[in-house]
C-alpha atoms as a PDB file:
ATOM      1  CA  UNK A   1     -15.663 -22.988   4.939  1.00  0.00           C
ATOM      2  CA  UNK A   2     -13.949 -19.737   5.080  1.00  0.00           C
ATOM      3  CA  UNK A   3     -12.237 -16.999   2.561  1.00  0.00           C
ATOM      4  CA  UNK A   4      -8.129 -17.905   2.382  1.00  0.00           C
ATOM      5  CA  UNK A   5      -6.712 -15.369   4.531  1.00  0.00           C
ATOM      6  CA  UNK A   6      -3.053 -13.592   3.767  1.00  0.00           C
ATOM      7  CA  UNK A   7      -1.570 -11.525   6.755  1.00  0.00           C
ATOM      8  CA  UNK A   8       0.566  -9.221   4.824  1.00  0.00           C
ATOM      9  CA  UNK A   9       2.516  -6.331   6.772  1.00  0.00           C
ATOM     10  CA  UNK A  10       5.391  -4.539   6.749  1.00  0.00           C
ATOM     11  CA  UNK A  11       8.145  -3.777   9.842  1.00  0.00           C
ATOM     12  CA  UNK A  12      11.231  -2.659  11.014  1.00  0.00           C
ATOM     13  CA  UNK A  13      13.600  -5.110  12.189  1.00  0.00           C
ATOM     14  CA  UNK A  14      12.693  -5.471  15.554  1.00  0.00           C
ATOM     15  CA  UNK A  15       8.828  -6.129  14.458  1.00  0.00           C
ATOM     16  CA  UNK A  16       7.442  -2.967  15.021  1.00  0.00           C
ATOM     17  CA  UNK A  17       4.387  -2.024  12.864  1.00  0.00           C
ATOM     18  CA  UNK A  18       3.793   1.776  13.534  1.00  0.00           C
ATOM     19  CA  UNK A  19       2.596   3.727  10.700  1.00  0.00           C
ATOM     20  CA  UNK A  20       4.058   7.143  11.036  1.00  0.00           C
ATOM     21  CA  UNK A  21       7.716   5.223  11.447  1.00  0.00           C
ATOM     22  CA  UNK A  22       6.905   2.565   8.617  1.00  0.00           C
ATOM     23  CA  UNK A  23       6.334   5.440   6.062  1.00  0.00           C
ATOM     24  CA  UNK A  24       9.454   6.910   7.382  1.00  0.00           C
ATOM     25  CA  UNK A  25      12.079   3.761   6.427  1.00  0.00           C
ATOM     26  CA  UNK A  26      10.285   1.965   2.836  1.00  0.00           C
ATOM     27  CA  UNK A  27       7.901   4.033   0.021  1.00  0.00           C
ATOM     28  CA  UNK A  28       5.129   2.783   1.088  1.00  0.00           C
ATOM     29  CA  UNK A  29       4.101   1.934  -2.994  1.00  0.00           C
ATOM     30  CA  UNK A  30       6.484  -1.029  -2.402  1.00  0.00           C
ATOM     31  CA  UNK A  31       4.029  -2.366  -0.087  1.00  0.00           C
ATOM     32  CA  UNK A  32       0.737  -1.728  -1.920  1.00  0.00           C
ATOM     33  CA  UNK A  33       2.594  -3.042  -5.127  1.00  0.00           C
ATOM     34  CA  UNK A  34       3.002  -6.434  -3.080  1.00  0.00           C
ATOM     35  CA  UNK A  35      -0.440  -6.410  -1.947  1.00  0.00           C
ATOM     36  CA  UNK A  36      -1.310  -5.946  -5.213  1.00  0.00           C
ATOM     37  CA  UNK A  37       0.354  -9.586  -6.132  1.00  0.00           C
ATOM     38  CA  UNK A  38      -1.562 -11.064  -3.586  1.00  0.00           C
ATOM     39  CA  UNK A  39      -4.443 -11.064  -5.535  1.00  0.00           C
ATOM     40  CA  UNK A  40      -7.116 -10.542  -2.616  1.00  0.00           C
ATOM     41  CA  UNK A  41     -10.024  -8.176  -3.567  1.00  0.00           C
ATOM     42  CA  UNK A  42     -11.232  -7.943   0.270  1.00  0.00           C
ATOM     43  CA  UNK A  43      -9.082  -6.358   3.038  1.00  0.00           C
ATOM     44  CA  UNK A  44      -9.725  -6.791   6.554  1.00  0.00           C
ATOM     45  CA  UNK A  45      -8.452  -4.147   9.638  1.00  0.00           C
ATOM     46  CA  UNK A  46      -9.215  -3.454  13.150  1.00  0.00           C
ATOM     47  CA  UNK A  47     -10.744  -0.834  14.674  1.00  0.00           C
ATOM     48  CA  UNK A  48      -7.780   0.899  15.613  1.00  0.00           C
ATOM     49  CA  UNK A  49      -6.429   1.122  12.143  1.00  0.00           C
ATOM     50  CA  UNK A  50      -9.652   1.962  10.780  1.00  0.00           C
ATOM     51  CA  UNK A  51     -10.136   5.151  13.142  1.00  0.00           C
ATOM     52  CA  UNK A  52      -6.307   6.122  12.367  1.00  0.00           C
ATOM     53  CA  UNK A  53      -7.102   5.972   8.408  1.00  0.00           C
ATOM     54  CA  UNK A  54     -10.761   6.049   7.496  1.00  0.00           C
ATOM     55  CA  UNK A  55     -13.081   6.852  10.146  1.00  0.00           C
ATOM     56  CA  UNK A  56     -14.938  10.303  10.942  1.00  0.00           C
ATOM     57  CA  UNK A  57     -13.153  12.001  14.202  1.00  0.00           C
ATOM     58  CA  UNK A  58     -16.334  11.930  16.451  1.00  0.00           C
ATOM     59  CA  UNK A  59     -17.862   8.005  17.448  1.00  0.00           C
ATOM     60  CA  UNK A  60     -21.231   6.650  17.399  1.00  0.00           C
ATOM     61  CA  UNK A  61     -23.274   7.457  20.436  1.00  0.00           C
ATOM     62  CA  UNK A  62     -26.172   5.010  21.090  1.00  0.00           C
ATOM     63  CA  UNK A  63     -29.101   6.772  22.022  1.00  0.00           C
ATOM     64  CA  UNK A  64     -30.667   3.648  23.124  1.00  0.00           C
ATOM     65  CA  UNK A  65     -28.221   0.979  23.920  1.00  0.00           C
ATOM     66  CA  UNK A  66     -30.241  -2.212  23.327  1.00  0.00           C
ATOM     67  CA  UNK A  67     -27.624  -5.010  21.934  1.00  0.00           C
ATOM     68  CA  UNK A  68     -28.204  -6.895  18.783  1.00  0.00           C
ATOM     69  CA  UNK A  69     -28.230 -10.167  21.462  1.00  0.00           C
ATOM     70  CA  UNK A  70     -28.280 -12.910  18.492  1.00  0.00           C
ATOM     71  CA  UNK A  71     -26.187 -13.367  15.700  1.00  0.00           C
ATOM     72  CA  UNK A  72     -26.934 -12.000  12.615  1.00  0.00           C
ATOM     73  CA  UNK A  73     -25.734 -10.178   9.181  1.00  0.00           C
ATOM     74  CA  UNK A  74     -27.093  -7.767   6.595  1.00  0.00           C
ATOM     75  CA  UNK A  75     -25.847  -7.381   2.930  1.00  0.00           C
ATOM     76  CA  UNK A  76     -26.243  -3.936   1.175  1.00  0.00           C
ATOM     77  CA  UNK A  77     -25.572  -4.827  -1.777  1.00  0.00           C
ATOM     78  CA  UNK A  78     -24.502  -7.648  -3.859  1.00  0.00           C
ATOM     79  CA  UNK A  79     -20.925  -6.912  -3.679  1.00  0.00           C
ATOM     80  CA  UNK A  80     -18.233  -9.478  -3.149  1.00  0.00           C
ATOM     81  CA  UNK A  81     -15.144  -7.591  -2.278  1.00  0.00           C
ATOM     82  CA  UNK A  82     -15.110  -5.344   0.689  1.00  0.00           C
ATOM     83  CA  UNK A  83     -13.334  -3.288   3.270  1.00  0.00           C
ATOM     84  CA  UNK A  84     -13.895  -4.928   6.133  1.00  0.00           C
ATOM     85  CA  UNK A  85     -13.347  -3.578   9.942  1.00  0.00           C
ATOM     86  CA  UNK A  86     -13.542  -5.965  12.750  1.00  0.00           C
ATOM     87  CA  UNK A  87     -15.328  -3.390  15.271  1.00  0.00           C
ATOM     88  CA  UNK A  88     -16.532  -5.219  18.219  1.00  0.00           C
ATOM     89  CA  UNK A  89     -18.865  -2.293  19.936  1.00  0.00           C
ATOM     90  CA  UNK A  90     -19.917  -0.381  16.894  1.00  0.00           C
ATOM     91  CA  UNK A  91     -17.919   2.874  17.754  1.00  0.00           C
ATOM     92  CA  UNK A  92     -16.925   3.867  14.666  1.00  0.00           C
ATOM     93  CA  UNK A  93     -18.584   6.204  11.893  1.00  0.00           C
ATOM     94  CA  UNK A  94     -17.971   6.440   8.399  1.00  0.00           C
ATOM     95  CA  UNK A  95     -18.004   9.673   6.072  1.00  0.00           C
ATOM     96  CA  UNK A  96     -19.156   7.392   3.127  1.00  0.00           C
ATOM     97  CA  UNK A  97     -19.931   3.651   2.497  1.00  0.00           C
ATOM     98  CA  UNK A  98     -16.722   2.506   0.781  1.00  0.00           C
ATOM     99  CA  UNK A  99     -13.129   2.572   1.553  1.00  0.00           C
ATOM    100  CA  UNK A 100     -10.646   2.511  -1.334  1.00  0.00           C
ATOM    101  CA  UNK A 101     -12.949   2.008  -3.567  1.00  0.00           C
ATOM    102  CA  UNK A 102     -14.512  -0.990  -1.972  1.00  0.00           C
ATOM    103  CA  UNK A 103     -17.924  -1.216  -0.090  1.00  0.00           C
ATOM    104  CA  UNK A 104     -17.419  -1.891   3.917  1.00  0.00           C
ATOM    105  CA  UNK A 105     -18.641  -4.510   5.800  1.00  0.00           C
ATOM    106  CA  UNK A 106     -18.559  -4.101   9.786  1.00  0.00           C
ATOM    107  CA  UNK A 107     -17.677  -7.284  11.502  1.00  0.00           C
ATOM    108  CA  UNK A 108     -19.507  -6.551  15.615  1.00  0.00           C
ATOM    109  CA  UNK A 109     -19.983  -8.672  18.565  1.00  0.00           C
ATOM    110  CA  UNK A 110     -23.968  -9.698  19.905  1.00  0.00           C
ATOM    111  CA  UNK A 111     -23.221  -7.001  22.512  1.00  0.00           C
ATOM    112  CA  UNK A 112     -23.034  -4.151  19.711  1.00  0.00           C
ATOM    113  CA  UNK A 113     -26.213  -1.687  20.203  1.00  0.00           C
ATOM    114  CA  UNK A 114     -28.946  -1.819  17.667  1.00  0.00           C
ATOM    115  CA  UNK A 115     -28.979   0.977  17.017  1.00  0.00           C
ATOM    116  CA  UNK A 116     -25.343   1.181  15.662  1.00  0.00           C
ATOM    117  CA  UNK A 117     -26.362  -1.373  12.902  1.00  0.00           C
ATOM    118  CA  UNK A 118     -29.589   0.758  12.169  1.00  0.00           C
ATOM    119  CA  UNK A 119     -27.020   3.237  11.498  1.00  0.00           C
ATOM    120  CA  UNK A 120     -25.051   1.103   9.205  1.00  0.00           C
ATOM    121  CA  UNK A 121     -28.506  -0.052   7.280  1.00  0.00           C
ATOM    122  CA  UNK A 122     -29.177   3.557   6.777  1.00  0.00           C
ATOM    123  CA  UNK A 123     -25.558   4.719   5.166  1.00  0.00           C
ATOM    124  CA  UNK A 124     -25.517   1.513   3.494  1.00  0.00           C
ATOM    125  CA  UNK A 125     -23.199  -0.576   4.662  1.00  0.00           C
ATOM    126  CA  UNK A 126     -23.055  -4.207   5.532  1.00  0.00           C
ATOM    127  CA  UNK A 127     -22.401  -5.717   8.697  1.00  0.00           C
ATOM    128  CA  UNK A 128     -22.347  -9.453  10.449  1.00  0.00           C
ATOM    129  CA  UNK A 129     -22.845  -9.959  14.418  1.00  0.00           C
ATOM    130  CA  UNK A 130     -21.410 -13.030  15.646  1.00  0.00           C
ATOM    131  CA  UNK A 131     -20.273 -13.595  19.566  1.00  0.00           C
ATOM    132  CA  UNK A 132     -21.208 -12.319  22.908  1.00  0.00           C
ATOM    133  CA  UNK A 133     -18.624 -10.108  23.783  1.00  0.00           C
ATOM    134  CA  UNK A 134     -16.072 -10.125  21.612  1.00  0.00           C
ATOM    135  CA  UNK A 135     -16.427 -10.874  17.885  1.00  0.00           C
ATOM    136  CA  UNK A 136     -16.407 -14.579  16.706  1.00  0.00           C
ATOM    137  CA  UNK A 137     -13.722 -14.868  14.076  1.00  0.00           C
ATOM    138  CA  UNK A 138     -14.404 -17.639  13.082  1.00  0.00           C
ATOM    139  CA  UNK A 139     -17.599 -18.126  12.522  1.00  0.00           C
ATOM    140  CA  UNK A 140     -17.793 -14.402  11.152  1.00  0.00           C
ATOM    141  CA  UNK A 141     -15.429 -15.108   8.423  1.00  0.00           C
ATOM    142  CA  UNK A 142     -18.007 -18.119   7.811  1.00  0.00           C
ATOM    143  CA  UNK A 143     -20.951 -15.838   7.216  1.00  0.00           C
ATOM    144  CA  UNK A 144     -18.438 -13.586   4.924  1.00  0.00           C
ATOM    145  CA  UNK A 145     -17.719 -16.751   2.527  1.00  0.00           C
ATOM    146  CA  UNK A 146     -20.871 -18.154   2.918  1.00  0.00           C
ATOM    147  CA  UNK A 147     -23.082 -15.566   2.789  1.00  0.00           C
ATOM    148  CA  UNK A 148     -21.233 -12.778   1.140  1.00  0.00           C
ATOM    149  CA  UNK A 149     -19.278 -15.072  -1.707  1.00  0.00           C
ATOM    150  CA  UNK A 150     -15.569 -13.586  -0.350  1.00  0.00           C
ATOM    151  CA  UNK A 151     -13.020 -16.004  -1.206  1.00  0.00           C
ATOM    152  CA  UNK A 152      -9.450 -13.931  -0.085  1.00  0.00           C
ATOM    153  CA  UNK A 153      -8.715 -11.881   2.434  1.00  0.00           C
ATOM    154  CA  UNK A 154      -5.802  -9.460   2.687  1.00  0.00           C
ATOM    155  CA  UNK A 155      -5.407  -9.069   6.414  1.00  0.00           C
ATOM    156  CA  UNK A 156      -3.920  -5.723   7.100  1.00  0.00           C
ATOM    157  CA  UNK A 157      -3.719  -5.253  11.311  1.00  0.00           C
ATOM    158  CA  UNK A 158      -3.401  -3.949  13.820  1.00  0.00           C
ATOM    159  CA  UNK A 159      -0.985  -6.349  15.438  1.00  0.00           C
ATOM    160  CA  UNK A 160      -3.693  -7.175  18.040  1.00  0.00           C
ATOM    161  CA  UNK A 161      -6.466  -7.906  14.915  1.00  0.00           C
ATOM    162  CA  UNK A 162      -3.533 -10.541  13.562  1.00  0.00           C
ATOM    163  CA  UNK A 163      -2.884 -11.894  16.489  1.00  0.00           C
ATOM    164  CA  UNK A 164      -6.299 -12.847  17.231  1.00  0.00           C
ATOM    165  CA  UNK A 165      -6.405 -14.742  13.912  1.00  0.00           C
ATOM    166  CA  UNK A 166      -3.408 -16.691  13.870  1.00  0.00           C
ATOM    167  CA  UNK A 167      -3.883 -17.793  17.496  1.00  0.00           C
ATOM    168  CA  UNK A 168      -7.794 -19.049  16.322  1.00  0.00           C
ATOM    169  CA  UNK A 169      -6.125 -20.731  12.789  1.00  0.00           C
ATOM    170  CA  UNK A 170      -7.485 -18.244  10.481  1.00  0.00           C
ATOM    171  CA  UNK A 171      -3.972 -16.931   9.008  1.00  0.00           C
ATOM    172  CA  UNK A 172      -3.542 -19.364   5.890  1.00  0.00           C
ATOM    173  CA  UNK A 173      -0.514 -17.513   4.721  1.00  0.00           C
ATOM    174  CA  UNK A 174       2.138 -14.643   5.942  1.00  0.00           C
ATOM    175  CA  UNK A 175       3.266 -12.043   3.730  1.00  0.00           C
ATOM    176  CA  UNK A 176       5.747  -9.997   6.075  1.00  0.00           C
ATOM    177  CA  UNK A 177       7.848  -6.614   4.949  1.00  0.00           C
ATOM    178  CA  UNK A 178      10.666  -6.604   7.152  1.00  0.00           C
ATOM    179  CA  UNK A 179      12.759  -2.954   6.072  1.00  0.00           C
ATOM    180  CA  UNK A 180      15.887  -2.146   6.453  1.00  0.00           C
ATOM    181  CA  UNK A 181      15.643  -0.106   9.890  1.00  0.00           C
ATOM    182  CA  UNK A 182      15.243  -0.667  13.517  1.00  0.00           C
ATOM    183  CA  UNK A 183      12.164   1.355  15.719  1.00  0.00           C
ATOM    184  CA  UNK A 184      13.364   0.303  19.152  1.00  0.00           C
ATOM    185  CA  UNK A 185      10.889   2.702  21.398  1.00  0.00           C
ATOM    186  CA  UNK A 186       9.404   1.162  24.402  1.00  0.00           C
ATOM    187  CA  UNK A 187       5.507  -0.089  23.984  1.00  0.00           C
ATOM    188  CA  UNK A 188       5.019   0.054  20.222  1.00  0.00           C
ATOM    189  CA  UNK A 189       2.721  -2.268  18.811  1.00  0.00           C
ATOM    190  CA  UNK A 190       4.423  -5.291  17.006  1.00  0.00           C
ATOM    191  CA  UNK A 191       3.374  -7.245  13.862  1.00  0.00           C
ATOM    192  CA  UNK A 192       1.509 -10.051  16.159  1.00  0.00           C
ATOM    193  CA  UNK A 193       0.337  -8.967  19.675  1.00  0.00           C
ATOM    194  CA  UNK A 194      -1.934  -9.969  22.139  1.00  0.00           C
ATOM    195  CA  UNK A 195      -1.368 -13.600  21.931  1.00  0.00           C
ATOM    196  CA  UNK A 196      -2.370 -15.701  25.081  1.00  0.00           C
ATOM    197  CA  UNK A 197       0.837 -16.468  27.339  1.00  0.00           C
ATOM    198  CA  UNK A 198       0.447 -19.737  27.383  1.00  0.00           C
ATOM    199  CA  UNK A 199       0.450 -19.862  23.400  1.00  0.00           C
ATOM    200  CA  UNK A 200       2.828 -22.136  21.661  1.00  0.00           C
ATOM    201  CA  UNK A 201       5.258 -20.675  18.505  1.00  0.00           C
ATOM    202  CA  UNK A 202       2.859 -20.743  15.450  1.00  0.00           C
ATOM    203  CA  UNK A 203       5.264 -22.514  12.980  1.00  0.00           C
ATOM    204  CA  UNK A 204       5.337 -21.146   9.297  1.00  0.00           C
ATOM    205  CA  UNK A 205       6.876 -23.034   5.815  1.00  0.00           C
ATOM    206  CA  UNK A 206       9.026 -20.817   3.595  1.00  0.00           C
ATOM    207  CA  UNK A 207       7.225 -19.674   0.384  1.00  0.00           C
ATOM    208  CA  UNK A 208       9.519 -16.820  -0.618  1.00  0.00           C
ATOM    209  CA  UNK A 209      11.664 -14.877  -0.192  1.00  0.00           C
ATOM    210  CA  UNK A 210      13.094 -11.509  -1.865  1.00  0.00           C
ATOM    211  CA  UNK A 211      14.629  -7.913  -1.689  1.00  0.00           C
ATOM    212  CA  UNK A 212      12.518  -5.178  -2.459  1.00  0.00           C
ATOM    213  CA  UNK A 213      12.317  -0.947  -2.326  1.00  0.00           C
ATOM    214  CA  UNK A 214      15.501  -0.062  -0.554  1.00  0.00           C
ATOM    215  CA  UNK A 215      16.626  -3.243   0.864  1.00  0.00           C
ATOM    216  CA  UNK A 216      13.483  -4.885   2.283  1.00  0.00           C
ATOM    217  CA  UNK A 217      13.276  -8.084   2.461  1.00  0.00           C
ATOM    218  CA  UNK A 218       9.644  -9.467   1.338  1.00  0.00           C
ATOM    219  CA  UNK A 219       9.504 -12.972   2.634  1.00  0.00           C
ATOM    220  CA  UNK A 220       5.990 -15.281   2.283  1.00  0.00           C
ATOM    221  CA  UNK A 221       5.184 -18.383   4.359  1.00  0.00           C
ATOM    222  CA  UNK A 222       2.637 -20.945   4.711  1.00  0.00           C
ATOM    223  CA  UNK A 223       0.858 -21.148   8.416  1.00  0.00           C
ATOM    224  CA  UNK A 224       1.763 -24.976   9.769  1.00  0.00           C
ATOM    225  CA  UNK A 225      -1.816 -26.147  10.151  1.00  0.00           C
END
């Protein structure tokens, strides 16, 4: 079993999902008043994001790189609504153990070093290690229903964190922003990215659909399972 999990994001026209431009064609209260409707307590980013918005400036350095090598999880409280980041190597650092208000909870791969998760134990904050290399989605958000009682999931990018998790079947639902503007630049990052070439269209179901802020278009859709 696993949380429900809502991709919600907003874009230009062509699908682009840059920050600094995004702020620039919709007030961006129009899309934390959706997210607000969505009624998920837990929010879920990558790394990326995470250093953009949150994170201190300077990484972690490992001392002594020794890797977690099994799979394993800590709770630091007995919260069950977090900020979580999806942080395969353990690079980031935090300058407290919350983020809007919520408690964060580091998702890392096996290959993470100890002593990065010694470091979350010690500024209190949770973590889970699942998967060799690269972080086991799946059975991570396991652990994080299981384990840590979430039930929804507000997944927030980077386009490379969502496409990750609707090409492994962990997007239940789309809630997509699409504003009234077109980006257009070469190379920007777009609302689902990374997904293997071979990959067939991920069909969705019409929810809803409606106008919003200054002519965005707010459209939800169920994930064809």
């Amino acid at each position: 079993m696993k949380p429900y999990v809502i991709s919600h994001m907003m874009m230009s026209v062509d699908g682009r999902i840059d920050c600094a431009m995004t702020e620039l064609i919709e007030d961006s209260q129009v899309y934390y008043d959706a997210l607000e409707t969505l009624n998920c307590q837990s929010q879920m980013v990558g790394r990326t994001t995470a250093q953009m918005h949150y994170a201190l400036p300077e990484p972690f350095e490992a001392e002594e790189d020794t890797p977690v090598g099994r799979a394993n999880w800590y709770a630091a409280g007995d919260a069950h609504d977090f900020s979580i980041v999806v942080d395969t190597h353990g690079k980031l650092r935090y300058p407290t153990n919350r983020i809007d208000g919520r408690p964060i909870l580091v998702m890392t791969s096996r290959s993470c070093p100890m002593a990065y998760l010694d470091y979350l134990v010690k500024e209190g904050i949770s973590w889970i290690a699942e998967g060799e290399d690269t972080v086991d989605l799946t059975r991570a958000l396991a652990v994080i229903r299981e384990q840590f009682g979430v039930r929804r999931i507000a997944l927030l990018g980077g386009g490379h964190l969502n496409g990750s998790m609707i090409e492994t079947g962990l997007v239940d639902e789309v809630s997509i922003m699409m504003s009234a503007a077109i980006d257009g630049r070469a190379g920007m990052a777009a609302v689902y990215d990374g997904v293997h070439q071979n990959a067939k269209p991920f069909l969705l179901n019409l929810k809803d659909v409606k106008q919003v802020g200054r002519g965005t278009i707010w459209a939800r859709y169920t994930v064809q399972k």
